[in-house]
C-alpha atoms as a PDB file:
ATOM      1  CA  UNK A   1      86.216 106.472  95.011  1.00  0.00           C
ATOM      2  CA  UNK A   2      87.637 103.739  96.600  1.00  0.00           C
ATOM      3  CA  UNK A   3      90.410 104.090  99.682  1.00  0.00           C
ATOM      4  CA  UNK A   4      93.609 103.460  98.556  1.00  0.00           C
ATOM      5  CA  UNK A   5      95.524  99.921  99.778  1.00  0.00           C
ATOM      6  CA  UNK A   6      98.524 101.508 101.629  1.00  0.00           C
ATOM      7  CA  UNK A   7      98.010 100.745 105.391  1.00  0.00           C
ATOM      8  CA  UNK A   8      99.982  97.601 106.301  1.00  0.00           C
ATOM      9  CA  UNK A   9      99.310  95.724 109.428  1.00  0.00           C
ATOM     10  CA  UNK A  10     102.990  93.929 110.580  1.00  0.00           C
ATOM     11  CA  UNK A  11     101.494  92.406 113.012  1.00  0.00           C
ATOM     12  CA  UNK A  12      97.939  91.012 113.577  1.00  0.00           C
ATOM     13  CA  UNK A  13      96.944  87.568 114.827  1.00  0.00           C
ATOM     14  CA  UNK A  14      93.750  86.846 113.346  1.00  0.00           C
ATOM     15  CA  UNK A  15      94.663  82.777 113.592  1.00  0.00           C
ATOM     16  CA  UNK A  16      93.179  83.508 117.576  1.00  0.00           C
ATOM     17  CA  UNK A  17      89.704  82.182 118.977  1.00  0.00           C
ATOM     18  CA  UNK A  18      88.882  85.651 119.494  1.00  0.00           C
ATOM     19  CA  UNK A  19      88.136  85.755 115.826  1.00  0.00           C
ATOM     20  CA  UNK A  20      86.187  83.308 115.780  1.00  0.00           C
ATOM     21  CA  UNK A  21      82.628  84.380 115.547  1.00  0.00           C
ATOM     22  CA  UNK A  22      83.219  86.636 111.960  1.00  0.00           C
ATOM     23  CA  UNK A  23      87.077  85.780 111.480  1.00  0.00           C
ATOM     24  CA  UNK A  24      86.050  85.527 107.368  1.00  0.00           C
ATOM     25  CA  UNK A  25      84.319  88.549 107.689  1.00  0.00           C
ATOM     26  CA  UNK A  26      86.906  91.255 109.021  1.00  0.00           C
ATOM     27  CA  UNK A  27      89.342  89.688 106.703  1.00  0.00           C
ATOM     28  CA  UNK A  28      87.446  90.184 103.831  1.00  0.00           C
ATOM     29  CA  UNK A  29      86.311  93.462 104.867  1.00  0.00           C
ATOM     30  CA  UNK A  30      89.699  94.795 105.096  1.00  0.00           C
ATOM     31  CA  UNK A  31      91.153  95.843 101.891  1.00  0.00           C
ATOM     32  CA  UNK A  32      88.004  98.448 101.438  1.00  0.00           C
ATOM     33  CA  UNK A  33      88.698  99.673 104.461  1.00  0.00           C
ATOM     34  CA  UNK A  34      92.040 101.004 103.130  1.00  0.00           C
ATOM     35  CA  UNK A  35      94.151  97.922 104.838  1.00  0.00           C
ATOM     36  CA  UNK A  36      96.109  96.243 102.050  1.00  0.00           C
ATOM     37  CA  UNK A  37      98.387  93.836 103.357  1.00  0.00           C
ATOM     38  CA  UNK A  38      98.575  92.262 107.019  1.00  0.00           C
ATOM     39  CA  UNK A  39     101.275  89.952 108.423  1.00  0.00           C
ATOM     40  CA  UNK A  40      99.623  87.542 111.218  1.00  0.00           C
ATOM     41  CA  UNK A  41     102.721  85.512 113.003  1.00  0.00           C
ATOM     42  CA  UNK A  42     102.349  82.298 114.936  1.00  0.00           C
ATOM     43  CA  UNK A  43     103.142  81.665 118.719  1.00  0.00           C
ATOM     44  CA  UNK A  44     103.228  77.829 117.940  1.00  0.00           C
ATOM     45  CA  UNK A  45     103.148  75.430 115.485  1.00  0.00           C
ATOM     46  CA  UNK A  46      99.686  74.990 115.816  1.00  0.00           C
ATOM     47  CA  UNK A  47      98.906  78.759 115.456  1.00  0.00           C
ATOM     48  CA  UNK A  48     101.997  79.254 112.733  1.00  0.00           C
ATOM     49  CA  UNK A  49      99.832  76.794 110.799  1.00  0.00           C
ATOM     50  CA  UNK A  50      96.379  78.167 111.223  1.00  0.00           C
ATOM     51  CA  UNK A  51      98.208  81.642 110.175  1.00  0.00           C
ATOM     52  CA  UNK A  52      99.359  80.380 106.755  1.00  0.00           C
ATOM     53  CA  UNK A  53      95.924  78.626 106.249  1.00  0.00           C
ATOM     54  CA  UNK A  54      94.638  82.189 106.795  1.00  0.00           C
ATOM     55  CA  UNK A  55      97.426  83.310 104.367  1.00  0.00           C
ATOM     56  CA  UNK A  56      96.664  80.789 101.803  1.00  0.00           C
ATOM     57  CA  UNK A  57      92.682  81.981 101.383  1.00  0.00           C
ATOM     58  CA  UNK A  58      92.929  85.866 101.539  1.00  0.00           C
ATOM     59  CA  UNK A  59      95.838  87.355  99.084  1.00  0.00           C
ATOM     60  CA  UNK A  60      96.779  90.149 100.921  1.00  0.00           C
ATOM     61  CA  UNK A  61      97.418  88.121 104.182  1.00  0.00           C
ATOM     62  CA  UNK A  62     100.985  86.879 104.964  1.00  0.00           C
ATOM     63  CA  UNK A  63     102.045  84.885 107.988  1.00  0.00           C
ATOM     64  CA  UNK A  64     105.152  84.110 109.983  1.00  0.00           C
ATOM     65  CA  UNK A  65     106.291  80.997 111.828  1.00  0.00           C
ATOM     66  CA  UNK A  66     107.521  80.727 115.523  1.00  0.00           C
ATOM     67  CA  UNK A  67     107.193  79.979 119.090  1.00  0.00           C
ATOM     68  CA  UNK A  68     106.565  82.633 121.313  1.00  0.00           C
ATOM     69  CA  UNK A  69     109.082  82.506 124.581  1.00  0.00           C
ATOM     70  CA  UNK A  70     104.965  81.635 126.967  1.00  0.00           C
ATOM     71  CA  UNK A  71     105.093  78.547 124.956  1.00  0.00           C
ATOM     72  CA  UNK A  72     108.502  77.570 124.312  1.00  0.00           C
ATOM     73  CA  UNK A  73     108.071  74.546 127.033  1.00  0.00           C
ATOM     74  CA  UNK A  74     109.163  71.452 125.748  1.00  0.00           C
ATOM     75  CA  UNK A  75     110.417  72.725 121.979  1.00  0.00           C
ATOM     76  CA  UNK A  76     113.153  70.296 120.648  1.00  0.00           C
ATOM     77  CA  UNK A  77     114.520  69.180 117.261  1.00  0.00           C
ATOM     78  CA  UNK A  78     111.137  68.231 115.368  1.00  0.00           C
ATOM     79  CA  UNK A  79     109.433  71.680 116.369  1.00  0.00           C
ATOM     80  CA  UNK A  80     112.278  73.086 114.662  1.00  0.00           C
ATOM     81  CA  UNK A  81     111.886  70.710 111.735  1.00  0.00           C
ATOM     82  CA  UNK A  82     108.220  71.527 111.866  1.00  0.00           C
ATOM     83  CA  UNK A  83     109.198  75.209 111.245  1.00  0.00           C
ATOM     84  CA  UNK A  84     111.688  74.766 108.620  1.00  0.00           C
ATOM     85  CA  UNK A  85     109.048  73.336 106.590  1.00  0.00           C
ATOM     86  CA  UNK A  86     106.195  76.153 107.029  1.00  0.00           C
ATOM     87  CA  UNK A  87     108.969  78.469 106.845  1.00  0.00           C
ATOM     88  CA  UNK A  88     109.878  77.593 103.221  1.00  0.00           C
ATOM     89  CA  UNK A  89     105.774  78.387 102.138  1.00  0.00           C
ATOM     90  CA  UNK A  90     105.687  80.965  99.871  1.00  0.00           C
ATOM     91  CA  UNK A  91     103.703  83.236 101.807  1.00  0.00           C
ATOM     92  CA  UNK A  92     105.625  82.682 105.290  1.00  0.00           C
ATOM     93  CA  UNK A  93     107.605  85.985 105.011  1.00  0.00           C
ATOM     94  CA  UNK A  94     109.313  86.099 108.559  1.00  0.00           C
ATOM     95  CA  UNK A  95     110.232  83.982 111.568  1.00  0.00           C
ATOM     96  CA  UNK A  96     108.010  84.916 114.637  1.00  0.00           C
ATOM     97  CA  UNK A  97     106.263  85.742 116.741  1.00  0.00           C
ATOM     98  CA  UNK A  98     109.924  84.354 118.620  1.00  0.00           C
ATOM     99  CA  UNK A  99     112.001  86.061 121.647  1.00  0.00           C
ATOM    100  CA  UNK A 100     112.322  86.721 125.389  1.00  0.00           C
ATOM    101  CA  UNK A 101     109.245  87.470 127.895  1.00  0.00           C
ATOM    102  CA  UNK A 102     110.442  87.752 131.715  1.00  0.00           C
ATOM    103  CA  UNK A 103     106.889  89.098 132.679  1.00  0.00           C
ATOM    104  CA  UNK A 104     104.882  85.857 133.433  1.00  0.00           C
ATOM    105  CA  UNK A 105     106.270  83.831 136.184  1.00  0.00           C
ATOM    106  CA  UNK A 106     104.718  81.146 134.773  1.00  0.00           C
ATOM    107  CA  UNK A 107     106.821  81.116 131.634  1.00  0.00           C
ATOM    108  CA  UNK A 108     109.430  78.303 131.075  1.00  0.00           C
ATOM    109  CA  UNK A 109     112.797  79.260 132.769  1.00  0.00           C
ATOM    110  CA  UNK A 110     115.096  82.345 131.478  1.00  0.00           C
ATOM    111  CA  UNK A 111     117.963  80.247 130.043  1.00  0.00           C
ATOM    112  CA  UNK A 112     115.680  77.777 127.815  1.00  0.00           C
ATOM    113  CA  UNK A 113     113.606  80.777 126.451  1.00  0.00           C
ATOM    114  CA  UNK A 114     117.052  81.863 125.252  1.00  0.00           C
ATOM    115  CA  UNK A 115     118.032  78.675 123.836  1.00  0.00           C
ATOM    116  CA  UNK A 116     114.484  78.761 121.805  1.00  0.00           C
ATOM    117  CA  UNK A 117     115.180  81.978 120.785  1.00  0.00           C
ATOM    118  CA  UNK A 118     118.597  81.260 119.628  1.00  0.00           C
ATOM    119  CA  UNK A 119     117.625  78.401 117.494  1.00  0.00           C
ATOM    120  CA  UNK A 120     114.618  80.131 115.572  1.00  0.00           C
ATOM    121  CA  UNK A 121     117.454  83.011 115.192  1.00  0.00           C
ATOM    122  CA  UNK A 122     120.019  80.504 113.321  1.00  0.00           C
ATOM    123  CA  UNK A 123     116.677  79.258 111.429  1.00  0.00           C
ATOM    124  CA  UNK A 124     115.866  82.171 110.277  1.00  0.00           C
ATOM    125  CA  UNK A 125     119.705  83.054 108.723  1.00  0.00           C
ATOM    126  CA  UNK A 126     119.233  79.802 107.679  1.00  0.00           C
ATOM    127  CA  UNK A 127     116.094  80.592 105.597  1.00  0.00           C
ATOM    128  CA  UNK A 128     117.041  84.301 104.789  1.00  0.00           C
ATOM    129  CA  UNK A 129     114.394  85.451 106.439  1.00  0.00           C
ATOM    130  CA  UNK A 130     113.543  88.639 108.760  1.00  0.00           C
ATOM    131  CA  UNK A 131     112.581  87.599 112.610  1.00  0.00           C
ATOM    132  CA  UNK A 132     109.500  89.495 114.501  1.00  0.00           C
ATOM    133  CA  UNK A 133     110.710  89.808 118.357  1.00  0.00           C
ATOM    134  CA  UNK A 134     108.388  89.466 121.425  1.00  0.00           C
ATOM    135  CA  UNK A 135     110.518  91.676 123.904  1.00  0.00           C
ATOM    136  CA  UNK A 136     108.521  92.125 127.663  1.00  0.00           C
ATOM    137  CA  UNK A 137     110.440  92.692 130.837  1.00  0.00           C
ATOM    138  CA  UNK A 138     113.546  91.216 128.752  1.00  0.00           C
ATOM    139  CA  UNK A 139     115.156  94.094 127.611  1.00  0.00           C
ATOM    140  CA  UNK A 140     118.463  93.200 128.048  1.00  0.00           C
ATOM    141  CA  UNK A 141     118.856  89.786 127.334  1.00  0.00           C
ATOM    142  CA  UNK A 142     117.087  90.375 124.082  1.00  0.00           C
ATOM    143  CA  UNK A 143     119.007  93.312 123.081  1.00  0.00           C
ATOM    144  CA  UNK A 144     122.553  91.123 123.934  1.00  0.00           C
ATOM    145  CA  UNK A 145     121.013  87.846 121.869  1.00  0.00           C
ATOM    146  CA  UNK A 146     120.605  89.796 118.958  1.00  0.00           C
ATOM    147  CA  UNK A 147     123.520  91.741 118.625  1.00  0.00           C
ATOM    148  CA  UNK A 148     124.895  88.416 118.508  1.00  0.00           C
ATOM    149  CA  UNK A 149     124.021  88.282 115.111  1.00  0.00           C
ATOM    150  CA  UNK A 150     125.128  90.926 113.193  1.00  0.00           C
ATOM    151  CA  UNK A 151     123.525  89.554 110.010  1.00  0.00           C
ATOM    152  CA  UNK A 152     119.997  89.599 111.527  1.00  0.00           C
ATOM    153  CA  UNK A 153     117.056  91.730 110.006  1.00  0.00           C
ATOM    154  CA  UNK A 154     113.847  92.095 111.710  1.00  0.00           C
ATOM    155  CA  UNK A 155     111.296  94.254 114.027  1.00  0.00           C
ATOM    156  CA  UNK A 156     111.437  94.327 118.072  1.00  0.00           C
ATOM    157  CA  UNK A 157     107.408  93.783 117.735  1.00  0.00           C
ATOM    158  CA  UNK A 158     105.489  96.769 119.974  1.00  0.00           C
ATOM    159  CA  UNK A 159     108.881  97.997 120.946  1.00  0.00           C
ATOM    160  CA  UNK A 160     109.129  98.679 124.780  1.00  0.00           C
ATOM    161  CA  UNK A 161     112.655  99.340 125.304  1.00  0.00           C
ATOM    162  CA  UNK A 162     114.646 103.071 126.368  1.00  0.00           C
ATOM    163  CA  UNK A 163     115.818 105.547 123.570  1.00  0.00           C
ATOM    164  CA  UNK A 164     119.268 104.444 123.936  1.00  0.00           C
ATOM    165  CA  UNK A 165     118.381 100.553 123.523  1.00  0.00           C
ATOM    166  CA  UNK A 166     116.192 101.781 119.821  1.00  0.00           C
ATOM    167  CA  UNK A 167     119.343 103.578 118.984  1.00  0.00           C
ATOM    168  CA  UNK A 168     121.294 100.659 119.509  1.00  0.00           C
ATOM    169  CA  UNK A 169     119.032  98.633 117.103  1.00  0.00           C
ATOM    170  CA  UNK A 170     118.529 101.097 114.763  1.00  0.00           C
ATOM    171  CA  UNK A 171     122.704 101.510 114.426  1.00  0.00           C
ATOM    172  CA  UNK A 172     121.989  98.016 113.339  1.00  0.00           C
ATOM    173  CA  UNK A 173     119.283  98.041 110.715  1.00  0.00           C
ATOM    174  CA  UNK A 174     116.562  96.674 112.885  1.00  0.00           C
ATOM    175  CA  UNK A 175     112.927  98.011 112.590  1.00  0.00           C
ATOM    176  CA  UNK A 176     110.428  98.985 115.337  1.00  0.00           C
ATOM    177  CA  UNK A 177     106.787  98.415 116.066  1.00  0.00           C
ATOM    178  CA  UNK A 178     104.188 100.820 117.209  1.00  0.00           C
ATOM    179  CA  UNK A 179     100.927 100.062 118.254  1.00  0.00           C
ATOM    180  CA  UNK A 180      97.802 100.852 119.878  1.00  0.00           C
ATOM    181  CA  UNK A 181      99.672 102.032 123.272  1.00  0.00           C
ATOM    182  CA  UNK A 182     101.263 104.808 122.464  1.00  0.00           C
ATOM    183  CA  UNK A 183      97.501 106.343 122.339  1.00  0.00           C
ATOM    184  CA  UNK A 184      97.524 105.657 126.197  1.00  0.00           C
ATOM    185  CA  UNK A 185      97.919 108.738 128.355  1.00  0.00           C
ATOM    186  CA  UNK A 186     100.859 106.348 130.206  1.00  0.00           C
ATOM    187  CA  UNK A 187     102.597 106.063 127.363  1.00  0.00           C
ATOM    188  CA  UNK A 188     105.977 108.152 128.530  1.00  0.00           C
ATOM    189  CA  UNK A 189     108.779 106.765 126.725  1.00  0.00           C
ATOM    190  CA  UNK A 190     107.119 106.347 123.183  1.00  0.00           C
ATOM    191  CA  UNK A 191     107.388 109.861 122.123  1.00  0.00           C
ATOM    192  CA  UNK A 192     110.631 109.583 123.239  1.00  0.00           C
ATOM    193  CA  UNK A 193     111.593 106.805 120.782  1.00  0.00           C
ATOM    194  CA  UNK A 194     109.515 107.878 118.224  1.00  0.00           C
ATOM    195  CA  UNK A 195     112.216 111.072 118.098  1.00  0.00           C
ATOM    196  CA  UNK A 196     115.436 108.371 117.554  1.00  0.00           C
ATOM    197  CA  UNK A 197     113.426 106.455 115.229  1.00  0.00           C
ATOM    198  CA  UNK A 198     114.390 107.601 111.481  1.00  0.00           C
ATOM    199  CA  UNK A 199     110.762 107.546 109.588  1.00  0.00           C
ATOM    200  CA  UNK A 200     112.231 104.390 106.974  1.00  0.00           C
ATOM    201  CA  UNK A 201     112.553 102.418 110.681  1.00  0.00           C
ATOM    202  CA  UNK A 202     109.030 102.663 111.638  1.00  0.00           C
ATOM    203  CA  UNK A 203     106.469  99.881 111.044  1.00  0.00           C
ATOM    204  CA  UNK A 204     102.765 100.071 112.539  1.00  0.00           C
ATOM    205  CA  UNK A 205     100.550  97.016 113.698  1.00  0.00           C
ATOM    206  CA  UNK A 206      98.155  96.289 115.618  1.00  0.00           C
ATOM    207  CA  UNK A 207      98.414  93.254 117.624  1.00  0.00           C
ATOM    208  CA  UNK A 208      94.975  92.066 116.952  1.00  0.00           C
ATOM    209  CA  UNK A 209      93.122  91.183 118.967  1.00  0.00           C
ATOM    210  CA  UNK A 210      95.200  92.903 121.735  1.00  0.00           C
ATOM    211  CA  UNK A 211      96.498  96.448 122.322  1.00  0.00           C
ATOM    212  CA  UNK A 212      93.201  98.342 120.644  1.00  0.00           C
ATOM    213  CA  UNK A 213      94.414 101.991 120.753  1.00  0.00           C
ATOM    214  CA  UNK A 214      92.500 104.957 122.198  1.00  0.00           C
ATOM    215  CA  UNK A 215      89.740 105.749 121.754  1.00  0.00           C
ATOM    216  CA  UNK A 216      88.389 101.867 121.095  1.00  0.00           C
ATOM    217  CA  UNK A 217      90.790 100.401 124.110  1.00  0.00           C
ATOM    218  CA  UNK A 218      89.260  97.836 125.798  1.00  0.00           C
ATOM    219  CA  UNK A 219      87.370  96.294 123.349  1.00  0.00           C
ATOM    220  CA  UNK A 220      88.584  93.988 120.657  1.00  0.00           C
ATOM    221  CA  UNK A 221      91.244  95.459 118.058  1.00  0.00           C
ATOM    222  CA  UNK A 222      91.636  94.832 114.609  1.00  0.00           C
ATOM    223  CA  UNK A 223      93.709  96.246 111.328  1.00  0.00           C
ATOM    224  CA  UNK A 224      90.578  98.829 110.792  1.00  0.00           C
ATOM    225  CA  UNK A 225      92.171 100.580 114.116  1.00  0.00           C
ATOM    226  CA  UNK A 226      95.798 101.544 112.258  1.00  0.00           C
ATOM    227  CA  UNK A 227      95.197 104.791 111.310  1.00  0.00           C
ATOM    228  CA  UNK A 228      94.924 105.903 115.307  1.00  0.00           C
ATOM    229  CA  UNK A 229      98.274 104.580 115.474  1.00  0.00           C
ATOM    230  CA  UNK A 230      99.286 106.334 112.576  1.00  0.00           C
ATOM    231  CA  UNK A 231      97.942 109.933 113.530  1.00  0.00           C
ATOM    232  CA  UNK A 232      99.791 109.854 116.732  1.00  0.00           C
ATOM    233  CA  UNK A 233     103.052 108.734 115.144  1.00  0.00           C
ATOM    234  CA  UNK A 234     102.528 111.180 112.577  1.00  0.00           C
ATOM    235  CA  UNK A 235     101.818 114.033 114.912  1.00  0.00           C
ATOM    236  CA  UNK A 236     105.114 113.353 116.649  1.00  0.00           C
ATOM    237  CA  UNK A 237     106.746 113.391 113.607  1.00  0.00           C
ATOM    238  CA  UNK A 238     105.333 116.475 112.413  1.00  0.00           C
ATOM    239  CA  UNK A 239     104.599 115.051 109.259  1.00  0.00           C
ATOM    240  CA  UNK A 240     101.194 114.662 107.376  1.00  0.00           C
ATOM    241  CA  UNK A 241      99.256 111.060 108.087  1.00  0.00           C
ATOM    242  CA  UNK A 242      99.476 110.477 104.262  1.00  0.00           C
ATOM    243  CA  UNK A 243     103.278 110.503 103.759  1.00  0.00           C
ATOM    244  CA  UNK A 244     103.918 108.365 107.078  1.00  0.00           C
ATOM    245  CA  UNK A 245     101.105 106.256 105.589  1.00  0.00           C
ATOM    246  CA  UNK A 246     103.301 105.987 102.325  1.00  0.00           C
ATOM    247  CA  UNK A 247     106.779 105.439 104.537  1.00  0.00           C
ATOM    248  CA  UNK A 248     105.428 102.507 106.534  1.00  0.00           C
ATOM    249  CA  UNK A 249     104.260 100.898 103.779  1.00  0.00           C
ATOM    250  CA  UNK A 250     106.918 100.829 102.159  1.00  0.00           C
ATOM    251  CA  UNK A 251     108.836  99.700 105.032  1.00  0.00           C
ATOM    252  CA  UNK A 252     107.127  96.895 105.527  1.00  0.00           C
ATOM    253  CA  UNK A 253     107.644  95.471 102.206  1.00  0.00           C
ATOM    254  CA  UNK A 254     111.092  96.107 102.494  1.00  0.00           C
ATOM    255  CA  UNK A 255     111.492  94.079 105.686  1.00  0.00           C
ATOM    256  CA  UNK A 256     109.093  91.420 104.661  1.00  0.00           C
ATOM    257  CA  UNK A 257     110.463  91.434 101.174  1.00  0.00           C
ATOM    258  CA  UNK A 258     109.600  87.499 100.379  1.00  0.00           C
ATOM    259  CA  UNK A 259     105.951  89.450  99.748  1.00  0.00           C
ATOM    260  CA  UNK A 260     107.587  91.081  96.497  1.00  0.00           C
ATOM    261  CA  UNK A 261     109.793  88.618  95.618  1.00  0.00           C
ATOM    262  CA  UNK A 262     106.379  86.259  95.168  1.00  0.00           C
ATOM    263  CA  UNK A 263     104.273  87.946  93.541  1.00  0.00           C
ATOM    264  CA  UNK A 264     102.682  89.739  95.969  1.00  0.00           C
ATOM    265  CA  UNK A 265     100.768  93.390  96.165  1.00  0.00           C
ATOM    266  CA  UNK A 266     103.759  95.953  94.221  1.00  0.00           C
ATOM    267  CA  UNK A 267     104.438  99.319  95.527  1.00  0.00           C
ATOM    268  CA  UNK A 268     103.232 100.959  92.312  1.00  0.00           C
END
């Protein structure tokens, strides 16, 4: 009997060289293995692009368009442009991978990260379209930009933040991210927010090739690793892997809802 389609990956860059050796191959591979739809966002317009091309050959892949706050350097009017245009594609279903990361020192300065992210934000309300946050080490700033805009939809990607800041963004519509960390024995305050989060809030991904949960961590992750993040969120919501299987699923197309409105994979 074959598995059914329901696990949906929010969150998955397979556009990365990591991929590269068998990149066809665990795409294809994925529906059987019970993954039906995966959303694979861009960190530049270079990656946005090789995300749609990915999105254009396998049905049930989706992207999203955006430059990541590590590689905002530089971005000015025709980057923007640039995005409009992938943006309108009719499988580009969210702006992102966009937002605020304070962790690398590296990273272009605080106040033109915010600018960037500010921009994309408009562009996105622009495009009625959903935006996928990169939150690290940012908490606040991010959490003040986006309350900004009351009219904003979208998921604070891997969500890192306190209980209080989730409540905040859940007062507000917004949707969280879990992924493979909160299998790690470090991983405190995600039980924590898992309680505040209401169960049609919750989206799972992956962050392939990144963040490979327990027991697999340390080696590279794809979409085939969900249902360890699944068990653990379902365990801490005391309720059975199948229904939260069900809940995200339907979250997901509910947040990304350009997938429905184009034809894409129904909920039936």
């Amino acid at each position: 009997m074959e598995t059914p389609m329901r696990l949906f990956d929010t969150h998955a860059h397979y556009d990365s060289s990591a991929f590269n050796p068998d990149r066809d191959d665990v795409l294809a591979a994925l529906p059987a293995a019970g993954v039906g739809l995966v959303v694979d966002p861009g960190c530049d317009l270079p990656s946005s692009r090789a995300a749609l091309a990915l999105a254009e050959r396998f049905p049930h892949v989706y992207a999203a368009a955006g430059i990541h706050p590590s590689d905002c350097a530089g971005t000015g009017e025709e980057d923007y442009a640039a995005l409009r245009e992938l943006c309108r594609h009719e499988k580009t279903v969210a702006m992102g991978e966009i937002g605020l990361d304070y962790y690398w020192k590296e990273n272009p300065p605080k106040e033109f990260q915010i600018v960037v992210f500010r921009r994309q934000i408009e562009l996105a309300l622009e495009l009625d379209l959903p935006v996928i946050v990169h939150d690290r080490e940012a908490h606040g700033d991010s959490l003040a930009v986006v309350l900004d805009y009351p009219e904003l939809r979208g998921v604070f990607h891997c969500f890192s933040g306190s209980p209080e800041m989730a409540e905040i963004l859940l007062k507000r519509g917004w949707y969280l991210g879990f992924d493979g960390p909160i299998t790690y024995k470090n991983a405190a305050k995600a039980p924590e927010v898992a309680a505040v989060t209401p169960l049609d809030r919750i989206l799972i991904e992956t962050d392939s090739p990144y963040l490979t949960p327990v027991p697999f961590r340390g080696k590279r992750n794809d979409s085939r690793n969900l249902p360890y993040v699944l068990e653990k969120l379902a365990e801490w919501k005391d309720i059975s892997v199948e229904e939260l299987e069900q809940v995200t699923w339907e979250n997901g197309l509910r947040l990304f809802s350009k997938i429905g409105r184009n034809g894409g994979i129904s909920n039936a």
